[in-house]
PDB file of N, CA and C in Angstrom:
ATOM      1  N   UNK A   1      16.358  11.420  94.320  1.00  0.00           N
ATOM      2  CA  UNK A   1      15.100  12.102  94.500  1.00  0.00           C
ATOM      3  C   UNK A   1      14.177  11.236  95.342  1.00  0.00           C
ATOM      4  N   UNK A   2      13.340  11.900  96.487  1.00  0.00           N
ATOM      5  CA  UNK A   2      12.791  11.019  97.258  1.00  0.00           C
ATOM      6  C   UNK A   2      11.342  11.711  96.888  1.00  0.00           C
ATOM      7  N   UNK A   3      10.260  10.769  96.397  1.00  0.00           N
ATOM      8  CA  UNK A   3       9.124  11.035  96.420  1.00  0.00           C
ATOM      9  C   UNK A   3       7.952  10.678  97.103  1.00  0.00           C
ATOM     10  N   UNK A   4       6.593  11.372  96.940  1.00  0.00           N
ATOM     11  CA  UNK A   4       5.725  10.650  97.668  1.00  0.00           C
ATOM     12  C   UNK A   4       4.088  10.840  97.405  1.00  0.00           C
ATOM     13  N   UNK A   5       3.213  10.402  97.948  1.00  0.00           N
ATOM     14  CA  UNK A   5       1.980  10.468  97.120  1.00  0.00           C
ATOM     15  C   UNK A   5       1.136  12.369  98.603  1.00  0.00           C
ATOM     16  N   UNK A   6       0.629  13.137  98.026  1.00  0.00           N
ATOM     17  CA  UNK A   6      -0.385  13.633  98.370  1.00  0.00           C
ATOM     18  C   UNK A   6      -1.494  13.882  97.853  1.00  0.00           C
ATOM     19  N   UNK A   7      -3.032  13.689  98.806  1.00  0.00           N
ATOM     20  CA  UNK A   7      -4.121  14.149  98.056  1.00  0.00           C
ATOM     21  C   UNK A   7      -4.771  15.306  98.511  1.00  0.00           C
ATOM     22  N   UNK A   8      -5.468  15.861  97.431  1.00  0.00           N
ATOM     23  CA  UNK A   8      -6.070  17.144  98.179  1.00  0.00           C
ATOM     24  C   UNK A   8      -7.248  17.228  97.751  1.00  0.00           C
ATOM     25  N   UNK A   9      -8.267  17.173  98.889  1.00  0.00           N
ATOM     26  CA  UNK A   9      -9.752  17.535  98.760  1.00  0.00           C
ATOM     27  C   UNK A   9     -10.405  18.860  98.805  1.00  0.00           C
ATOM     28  N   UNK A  10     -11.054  19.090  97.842  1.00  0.00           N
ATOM     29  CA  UNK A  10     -11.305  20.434  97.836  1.00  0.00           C
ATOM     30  C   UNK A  10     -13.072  20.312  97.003  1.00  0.00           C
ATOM     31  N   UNK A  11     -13.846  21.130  97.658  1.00  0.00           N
ATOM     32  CA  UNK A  11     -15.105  20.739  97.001  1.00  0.00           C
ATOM     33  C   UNK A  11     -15.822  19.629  96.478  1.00  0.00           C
ATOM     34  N   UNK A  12     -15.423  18.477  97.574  1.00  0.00           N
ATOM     35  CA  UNK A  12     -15.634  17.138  97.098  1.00  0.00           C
ATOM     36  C   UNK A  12     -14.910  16.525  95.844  1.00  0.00           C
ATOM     37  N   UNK A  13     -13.697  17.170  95.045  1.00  0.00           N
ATOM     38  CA  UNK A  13     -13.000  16.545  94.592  1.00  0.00           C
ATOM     39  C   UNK A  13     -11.474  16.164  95.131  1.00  0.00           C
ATOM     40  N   UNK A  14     -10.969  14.881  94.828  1.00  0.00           N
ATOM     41  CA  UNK A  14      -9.779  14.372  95.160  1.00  0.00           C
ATOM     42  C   UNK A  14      -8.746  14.775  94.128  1.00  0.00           C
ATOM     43  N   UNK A  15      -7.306  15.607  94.168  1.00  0.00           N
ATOM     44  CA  UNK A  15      -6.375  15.609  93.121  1.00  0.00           C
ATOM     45  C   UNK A  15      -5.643  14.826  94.126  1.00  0.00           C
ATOM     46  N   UNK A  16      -4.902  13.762  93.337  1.00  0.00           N
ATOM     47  CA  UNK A  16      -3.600  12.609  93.827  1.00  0.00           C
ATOM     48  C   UNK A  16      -2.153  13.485  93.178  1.00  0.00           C
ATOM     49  N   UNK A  17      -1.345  14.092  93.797  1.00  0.00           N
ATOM     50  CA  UNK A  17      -0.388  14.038  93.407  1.00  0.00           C
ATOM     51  C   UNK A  17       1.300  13.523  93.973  1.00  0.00           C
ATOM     52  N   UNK A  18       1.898  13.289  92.956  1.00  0.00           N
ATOM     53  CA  UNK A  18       2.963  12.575  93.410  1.00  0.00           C
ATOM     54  C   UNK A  18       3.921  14.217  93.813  1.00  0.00           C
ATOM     55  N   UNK A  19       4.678  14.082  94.624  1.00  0.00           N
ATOM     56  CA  UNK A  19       5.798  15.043  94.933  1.00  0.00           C
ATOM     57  C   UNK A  19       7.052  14.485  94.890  1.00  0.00           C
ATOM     58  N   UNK A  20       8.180  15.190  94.159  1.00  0.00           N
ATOM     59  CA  UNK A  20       9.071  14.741  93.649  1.00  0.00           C
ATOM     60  C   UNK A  20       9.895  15.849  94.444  1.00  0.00           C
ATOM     61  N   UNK A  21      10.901  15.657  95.581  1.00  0.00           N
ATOM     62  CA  UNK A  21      11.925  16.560  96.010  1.00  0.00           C
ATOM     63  C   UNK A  21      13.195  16.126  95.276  1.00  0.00           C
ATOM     64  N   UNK A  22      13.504  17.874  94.785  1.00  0.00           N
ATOM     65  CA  UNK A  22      14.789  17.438  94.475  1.00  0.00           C
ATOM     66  C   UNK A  22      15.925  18.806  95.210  1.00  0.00           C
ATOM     67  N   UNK A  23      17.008  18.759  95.225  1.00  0.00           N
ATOM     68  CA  UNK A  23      18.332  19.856  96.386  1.00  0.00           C
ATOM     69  C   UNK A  23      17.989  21.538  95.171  1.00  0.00           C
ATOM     70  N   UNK A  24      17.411  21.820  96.361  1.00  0.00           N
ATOM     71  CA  UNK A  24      17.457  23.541  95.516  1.00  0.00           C
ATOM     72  C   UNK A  24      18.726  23.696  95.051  1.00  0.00           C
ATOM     73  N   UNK A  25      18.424  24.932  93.755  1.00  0.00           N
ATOM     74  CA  UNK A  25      20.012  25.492  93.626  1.00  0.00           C
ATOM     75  C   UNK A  25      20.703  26.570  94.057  1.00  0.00           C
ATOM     76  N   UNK A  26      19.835  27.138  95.039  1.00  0.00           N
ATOM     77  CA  UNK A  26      20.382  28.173  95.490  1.00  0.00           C
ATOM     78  C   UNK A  26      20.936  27.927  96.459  1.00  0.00           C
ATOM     79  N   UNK A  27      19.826  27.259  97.947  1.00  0.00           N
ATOM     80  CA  UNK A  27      20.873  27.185  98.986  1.00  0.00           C
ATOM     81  C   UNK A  27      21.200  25.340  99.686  1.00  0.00           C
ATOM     82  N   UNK A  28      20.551  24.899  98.903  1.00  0.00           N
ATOM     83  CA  UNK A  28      20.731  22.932  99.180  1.00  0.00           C
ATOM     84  C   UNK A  28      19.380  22.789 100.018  1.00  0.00           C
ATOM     85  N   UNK A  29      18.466  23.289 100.415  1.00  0.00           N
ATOM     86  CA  UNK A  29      17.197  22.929 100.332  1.00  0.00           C
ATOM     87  C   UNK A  29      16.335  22.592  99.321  1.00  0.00           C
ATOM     88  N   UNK A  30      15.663  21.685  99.817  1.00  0.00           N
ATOM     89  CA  UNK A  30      14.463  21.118  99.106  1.00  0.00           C
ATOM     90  C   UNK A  30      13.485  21.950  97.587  1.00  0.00           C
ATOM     91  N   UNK A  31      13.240  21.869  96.494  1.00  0.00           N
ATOM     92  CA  UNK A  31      12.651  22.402  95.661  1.00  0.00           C
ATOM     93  C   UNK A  31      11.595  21.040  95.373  1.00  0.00           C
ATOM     94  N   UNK A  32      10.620  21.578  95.658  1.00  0.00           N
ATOM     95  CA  UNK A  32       9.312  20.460  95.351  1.00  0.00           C
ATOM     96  C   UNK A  32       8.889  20.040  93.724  1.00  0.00           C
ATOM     97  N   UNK A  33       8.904  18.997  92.905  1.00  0.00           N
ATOM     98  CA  UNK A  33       8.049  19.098  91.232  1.00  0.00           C
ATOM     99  C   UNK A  33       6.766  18.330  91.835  1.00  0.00           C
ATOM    100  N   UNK A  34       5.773  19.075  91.490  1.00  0.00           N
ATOM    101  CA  UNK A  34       4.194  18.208  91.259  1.00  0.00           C
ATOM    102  C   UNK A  34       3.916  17.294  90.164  1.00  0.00           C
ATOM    103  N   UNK A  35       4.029  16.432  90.538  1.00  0.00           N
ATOM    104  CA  UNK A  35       3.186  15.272  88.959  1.00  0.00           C
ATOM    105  C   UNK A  35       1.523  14.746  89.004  1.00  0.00           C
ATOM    106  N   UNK A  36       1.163  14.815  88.682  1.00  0.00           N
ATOM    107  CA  UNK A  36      -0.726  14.357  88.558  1.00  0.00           C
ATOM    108  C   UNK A  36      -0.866  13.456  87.438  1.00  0.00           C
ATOM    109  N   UNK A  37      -1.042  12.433  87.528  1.00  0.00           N
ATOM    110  CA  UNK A  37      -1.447  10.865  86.762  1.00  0.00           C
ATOM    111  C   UNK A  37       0.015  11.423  86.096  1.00  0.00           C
ATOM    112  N   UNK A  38       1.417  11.397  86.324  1.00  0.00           N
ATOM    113  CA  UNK A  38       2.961  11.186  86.015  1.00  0.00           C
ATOM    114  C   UNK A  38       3.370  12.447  85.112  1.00  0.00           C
ATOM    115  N   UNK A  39       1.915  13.163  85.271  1.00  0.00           N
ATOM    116  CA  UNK A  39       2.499  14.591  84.383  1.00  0.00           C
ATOM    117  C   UNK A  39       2.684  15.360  85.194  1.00  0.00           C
ATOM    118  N   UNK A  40       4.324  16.306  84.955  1.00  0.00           N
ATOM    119  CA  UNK A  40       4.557  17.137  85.731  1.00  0.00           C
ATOM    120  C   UNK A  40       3.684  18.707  85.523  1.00  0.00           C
ATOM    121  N   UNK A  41       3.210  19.317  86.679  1.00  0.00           N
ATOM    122  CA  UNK A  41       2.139  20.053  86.518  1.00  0.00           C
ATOM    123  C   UNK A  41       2.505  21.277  87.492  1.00  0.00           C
ATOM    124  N   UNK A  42       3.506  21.409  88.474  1.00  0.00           N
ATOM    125  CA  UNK A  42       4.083  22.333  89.435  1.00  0.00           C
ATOM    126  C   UNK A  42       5.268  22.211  89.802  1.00  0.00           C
ATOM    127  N   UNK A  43       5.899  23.489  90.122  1.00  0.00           N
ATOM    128  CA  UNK A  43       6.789  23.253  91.251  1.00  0.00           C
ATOM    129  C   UNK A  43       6.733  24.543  92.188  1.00  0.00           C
ATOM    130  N   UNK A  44       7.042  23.878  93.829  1.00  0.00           N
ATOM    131  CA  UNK A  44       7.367  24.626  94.378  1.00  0.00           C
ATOM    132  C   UNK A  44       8.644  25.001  95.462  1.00  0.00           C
ATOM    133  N   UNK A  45       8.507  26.098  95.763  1.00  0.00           N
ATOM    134  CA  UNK A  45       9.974  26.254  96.252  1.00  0.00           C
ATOM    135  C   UNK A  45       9.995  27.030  97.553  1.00  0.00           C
ATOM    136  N   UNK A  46      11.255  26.735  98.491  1.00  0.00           N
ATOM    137  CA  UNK A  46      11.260  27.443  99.757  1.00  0.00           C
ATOM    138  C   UNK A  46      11.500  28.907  99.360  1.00  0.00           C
ATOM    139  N   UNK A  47      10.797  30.275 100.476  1.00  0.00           N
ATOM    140  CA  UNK A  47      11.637  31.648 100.225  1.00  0.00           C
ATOM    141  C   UNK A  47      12.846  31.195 101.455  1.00  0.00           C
ATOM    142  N   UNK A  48      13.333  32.286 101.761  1.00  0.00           N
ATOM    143  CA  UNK A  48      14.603  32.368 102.466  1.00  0.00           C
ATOM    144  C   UNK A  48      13.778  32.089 103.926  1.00  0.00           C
ATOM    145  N   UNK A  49      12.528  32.306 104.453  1.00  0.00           N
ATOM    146  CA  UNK A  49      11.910  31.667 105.721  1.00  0.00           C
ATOM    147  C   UNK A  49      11.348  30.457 106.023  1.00  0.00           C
ATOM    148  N   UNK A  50      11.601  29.298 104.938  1.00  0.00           N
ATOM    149  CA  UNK A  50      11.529  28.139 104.968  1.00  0.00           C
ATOM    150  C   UNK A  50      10.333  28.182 104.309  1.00  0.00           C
ATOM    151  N   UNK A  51       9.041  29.059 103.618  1.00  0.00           N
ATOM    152  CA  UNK A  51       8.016  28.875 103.603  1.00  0.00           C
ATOM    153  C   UNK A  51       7.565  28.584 102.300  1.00  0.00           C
ATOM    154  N   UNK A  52       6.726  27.925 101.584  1.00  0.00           N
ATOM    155  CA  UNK A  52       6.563  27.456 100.612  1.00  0.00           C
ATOM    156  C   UNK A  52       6.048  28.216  99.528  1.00  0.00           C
ATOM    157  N   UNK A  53       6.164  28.540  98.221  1.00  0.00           N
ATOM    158  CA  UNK A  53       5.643  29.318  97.757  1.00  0.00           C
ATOM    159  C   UNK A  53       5.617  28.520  95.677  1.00  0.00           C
ATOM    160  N   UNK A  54       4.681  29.125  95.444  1.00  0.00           N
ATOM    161  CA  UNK A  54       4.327  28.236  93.610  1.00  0.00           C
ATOM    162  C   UNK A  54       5.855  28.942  92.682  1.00  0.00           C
ATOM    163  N   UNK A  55       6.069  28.034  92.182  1.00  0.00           N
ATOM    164  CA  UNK A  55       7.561  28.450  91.619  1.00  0.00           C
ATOM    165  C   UNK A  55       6.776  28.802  89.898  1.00  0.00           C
ATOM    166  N   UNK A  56       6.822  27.598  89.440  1.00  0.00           N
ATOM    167  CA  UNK A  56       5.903  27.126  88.065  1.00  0.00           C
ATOM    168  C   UNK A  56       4.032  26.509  88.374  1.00  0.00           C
ATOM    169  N   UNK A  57       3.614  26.693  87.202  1.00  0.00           N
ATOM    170  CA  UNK A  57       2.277  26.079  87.580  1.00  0.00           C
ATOM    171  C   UNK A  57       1.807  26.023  85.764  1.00  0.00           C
ATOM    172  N   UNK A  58       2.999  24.675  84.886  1.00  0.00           N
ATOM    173  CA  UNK A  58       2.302  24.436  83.755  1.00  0.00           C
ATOM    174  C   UNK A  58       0.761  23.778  83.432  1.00  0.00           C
ATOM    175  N   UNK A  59       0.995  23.022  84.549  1.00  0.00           N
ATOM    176  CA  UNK A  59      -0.391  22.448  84.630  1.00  0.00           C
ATOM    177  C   UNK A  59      -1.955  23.375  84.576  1.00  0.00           C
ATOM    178  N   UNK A  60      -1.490  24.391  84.847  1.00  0.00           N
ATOM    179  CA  UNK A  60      -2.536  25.274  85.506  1.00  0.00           C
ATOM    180  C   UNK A  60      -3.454  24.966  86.594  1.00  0.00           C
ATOM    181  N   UNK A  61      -3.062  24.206  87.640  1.00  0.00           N
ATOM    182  CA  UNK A  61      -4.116  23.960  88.609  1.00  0.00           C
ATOM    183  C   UNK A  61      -4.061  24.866  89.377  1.00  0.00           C
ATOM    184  N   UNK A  62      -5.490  25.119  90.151  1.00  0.00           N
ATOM    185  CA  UNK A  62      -5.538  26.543  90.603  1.00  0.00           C
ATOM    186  C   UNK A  62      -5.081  26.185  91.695  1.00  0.00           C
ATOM    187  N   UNK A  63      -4.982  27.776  91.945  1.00  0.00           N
ATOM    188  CA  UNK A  63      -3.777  28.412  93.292  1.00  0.00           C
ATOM    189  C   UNK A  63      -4.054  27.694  94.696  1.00  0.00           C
ATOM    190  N   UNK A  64      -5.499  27.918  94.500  1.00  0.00           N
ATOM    191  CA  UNK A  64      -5.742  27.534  96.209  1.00  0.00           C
ATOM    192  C   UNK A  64      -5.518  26.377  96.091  1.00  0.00           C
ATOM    193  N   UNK A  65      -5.523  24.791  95.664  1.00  0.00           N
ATOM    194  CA  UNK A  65      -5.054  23.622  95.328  1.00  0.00           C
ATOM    195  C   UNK A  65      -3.721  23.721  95.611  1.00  0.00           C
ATOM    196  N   UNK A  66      -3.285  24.129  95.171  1.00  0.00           N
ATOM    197  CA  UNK A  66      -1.569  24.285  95.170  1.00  0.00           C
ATOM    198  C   UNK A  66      -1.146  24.925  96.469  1.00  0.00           C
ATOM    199  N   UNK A  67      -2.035  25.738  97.146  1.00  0.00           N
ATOM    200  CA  UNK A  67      -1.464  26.475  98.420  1.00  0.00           C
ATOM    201  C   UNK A  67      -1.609  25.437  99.685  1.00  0.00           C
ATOM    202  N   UNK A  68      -2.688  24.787  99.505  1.00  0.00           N
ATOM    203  CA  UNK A  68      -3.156  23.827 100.353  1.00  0.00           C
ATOM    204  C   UNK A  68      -2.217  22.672 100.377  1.00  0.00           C
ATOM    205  N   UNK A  69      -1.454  22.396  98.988  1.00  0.00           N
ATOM    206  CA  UNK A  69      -0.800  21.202  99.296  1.00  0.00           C
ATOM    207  C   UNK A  69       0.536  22.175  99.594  1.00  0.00           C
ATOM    208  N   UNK A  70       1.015  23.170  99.599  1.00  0.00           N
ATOM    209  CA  UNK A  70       2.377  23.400  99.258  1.00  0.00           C
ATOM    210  C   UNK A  70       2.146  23.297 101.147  1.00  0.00           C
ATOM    211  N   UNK A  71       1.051  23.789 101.834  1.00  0.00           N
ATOM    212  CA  UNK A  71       0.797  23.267 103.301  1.00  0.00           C
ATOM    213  C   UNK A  71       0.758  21.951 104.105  1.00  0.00           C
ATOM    214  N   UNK A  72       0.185  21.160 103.184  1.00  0.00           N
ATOM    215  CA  UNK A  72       0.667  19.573 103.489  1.00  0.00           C
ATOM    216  C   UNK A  72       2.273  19.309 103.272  1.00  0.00           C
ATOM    217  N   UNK A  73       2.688  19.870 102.401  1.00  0.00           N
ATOM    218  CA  UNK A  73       4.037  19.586 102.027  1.00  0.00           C
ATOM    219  C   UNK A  73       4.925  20.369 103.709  1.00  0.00           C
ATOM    220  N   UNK A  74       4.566  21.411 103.869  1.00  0.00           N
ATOM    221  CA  UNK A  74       5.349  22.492 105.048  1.00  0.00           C
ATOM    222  C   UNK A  74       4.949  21.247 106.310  1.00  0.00           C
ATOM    223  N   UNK A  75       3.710  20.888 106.248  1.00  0.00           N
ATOM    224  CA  UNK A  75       3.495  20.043 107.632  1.00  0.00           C
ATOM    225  C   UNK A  75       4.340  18.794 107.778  1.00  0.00           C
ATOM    226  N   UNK A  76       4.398  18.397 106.907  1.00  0.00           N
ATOM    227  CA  UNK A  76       5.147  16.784 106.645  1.00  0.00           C
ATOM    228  C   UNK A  76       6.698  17.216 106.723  1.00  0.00           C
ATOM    229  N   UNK A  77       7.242  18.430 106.525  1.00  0.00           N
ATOM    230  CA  UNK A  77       8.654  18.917 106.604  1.00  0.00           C
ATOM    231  C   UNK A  77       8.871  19.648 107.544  1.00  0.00           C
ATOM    232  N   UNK A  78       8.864  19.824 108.611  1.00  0.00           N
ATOM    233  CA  UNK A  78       8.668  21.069 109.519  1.00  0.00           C
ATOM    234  C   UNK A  78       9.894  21.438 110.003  1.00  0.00           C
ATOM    235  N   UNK A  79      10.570  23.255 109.550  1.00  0.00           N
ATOM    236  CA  UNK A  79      11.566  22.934 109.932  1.00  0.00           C
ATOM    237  C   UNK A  79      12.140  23.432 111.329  1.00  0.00           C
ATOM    238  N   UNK A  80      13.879  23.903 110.757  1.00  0.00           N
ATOM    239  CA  UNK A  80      14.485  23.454 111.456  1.00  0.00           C
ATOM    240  C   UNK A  80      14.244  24.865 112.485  1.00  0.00           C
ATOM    241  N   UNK A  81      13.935  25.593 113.672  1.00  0.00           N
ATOM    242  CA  UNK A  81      13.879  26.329 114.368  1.00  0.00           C
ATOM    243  C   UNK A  81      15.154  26.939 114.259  1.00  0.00           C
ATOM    244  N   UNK A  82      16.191  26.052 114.520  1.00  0.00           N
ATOM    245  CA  UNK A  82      17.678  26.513 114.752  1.00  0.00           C
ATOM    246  C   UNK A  82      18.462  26.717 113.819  1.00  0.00           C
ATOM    247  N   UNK A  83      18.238  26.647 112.792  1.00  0.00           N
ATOM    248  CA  UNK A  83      18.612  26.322 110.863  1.00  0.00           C
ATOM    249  C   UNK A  83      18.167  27.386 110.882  1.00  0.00           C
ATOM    250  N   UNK A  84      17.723  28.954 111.103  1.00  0.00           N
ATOM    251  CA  UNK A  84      17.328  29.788 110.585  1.00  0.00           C
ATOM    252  C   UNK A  84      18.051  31.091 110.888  1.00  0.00           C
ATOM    253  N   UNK A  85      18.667  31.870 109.589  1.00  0.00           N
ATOM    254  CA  UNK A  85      19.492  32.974 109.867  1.00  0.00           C
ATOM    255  C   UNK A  85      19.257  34.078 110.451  1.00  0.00           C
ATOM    256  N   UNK A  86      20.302  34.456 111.384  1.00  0.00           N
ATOM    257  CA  UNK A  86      19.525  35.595 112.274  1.00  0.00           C
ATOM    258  C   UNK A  86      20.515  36.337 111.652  1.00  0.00           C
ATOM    259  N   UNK A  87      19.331  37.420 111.526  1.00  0.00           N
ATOM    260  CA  UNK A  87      20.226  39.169 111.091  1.00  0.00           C
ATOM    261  C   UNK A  87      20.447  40.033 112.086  1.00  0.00           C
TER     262      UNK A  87
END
Protein backbone atom coordinates (compact mmCIF):
# COMPACT_ATOMS: atom_id res chain seq x y z
CA UNK A 1 0.00 0.00 0.00
CA UNK A 2 1.47 3.31 -1.01
CA UNK A 3 0.30 6.28 0.97
CA UNK A 4 0.33 9.91 1.30
CA UNK A 5 -0.56 13.09 3.16
CA UNK A 6 -3.49 15.57 1.59
CA UNK A 7 -4.93 18.80 2.95
CA UNK A 8 -8.02 20.44 2.24
CA UNK A 9 -9.00 24.00 2.89
CA UNK A 10 -12.31 24.85 2.95
CA UNK A 11 -13.76 27.93 4.85
CA UNK A 12 -10.61 28.67 6.51
CA UNK A 13 -10.40 25.27 7.92
CA UNK A 14 -7.50 22.71 7.25
CA UNK A 15 -8.59 18.70 7.21
CA UNK A 16 -4.99 16.66 6.94
CA UNK A 17 -5.69 13.48 5.54
CA UNK A 18 -3.61 10.53 4.98
CA UNK A 19 -4.62 8.44 1.65
CA UNK A 20 -4.07 4.96 1.69
CA UNK A 21 -4.18 3.24 -2.06
CA UNK A 22 -4.88 -0.04 -2.17
CA UNK A 23 -5.54 -2.61 -6.05
CA UNK A 24 -9.38 -2.39 -6.61
CA UNK A 25 -11.25 -5.62 -6.79
CA UNK A 26 -12.89 -5.33 -9.62
CA UNK A 27 -10.59 -4.27 -12.27
CA UNK A 28 -6.72 -3.80 -10.55
CA UNK A 29 -7.10 -0.12 -10.25
CA UNK A 30 -6.55 1.96 -7.49
CA UNK A 31 -9.40 2.09 -4.55
CA UNK A 32 -8.53 5.11 -2.27
CA UNK A 33 -9.12 4.62 2.18
CA UNK A 34 -9.19 8.18 3.90
CA UNK A 35 -7.64 8.31 7.44
CA UNK A 36 -7.86 11.75 9.54
CA UNK A 37 -5.54 11.86 12.80
CA UNK A 38 -5.10 7.53 11.72
CA UNK A 39 -8.88 7.07 11.77
CA UNK A 40 -10.20 5.62 8.83
CA UNK A 41 -13.08 7.96 7.77
CA UNK A 42 -13.61 7.28 3.68
CA UNK A 43 -13.14 5.52 0.82
CA UNK A 44 -13.09 6.22 -2.58
CA UNK A 45 -13.26 4.54 -5.75
CA UNK A 46 -12.74 4.76 -9.63
CA UNK A 47 -16.26 4.36 -11.97
CA UNK A 48 -15.40 2.56 -15.18
CA UNK A 49 -14.18 6.41 -16.63
CA UNK A 50 -11.37 6.65 -14.35
CA UNK A 51 -13.35 9.22 -12.30
CA UNK A 52 -13.51 9.38 -8.69
CA UNK A 53 -16.46 8.91 -6.80
CA UNK A 54 -17.32 8.45 -2.42
CA UNK A 55 -17.51 4.67 -2.00
CA UNK A 56 -18.01 4.77 2.10
CA UNK A 57 -18.08 7.92 4.24
CA UNK A 58 -18.01 6.40 8.11
CA UNK A 59 -16.52 9.33 9.19
CA UNK A 60 -19.23 11.47 8.00
CA UNK A 61 -17.26 14.28 6.55
CA UNK A 62 -19.17 16.24 4.28
CA UNK A 63 -19.45 15.66 0.62
CA UNK A 64 -18.03 18.70 -0.73
CA UNK A 65 -14.68 17.95 1.45
CA UNK A 66 -14.53 14.68 0.07
CA UNK A 67 -15.28 15.81 -3.61
CA UNK A 68 -12.57 18.30 -3.48
CA UNK A 69 -10.05 15.88 -2.30
CA UNK A 70 -11.32 12.85 -4.34
CA UNK A 71 -10.06 15.98 -7.08
CA UNK A 72 -6.70 16.39 -5.60
CA UNK A 73 -6.48 12.73 -5.58
CA UNK A 74 -7.68 12.62 -9.80
CA UNK A 75 -4.94 15.52 -10.24
CA UNK A 76 -1.99 13.81 -8.59
CA UNK A 77 -3.12 10.48 -10.72
CA UNK A 78 -3.98 11.56 -14.07
CA UNK A 79 -4.84 8.99 -16.24
CA UNK A 80 -4.08 6.94 -18.76
CA UNK A 81 -5.72 8.54 -22.20
CA UNK A 82 -4.88 5.24 -23.94
CA UNK A 83 -5.93 2.78 -20.96
CA UNK A 84 -9.45 3.63 -21.77
CA UNK A 85 -12.09 1.17 -23.32
CA UNK A 86 -13.55 1.99 -26.46
CA UNK A 87 -17.04 0.65 -27.26
Amino acid sequence: MESYQVAITKDTKTHRFEIGEYPHHKDGSCKYRVFENGVYVASIEPDTHHLLHICQNPGHIAEDILHLLADKIEASHPRNIGDEDVE
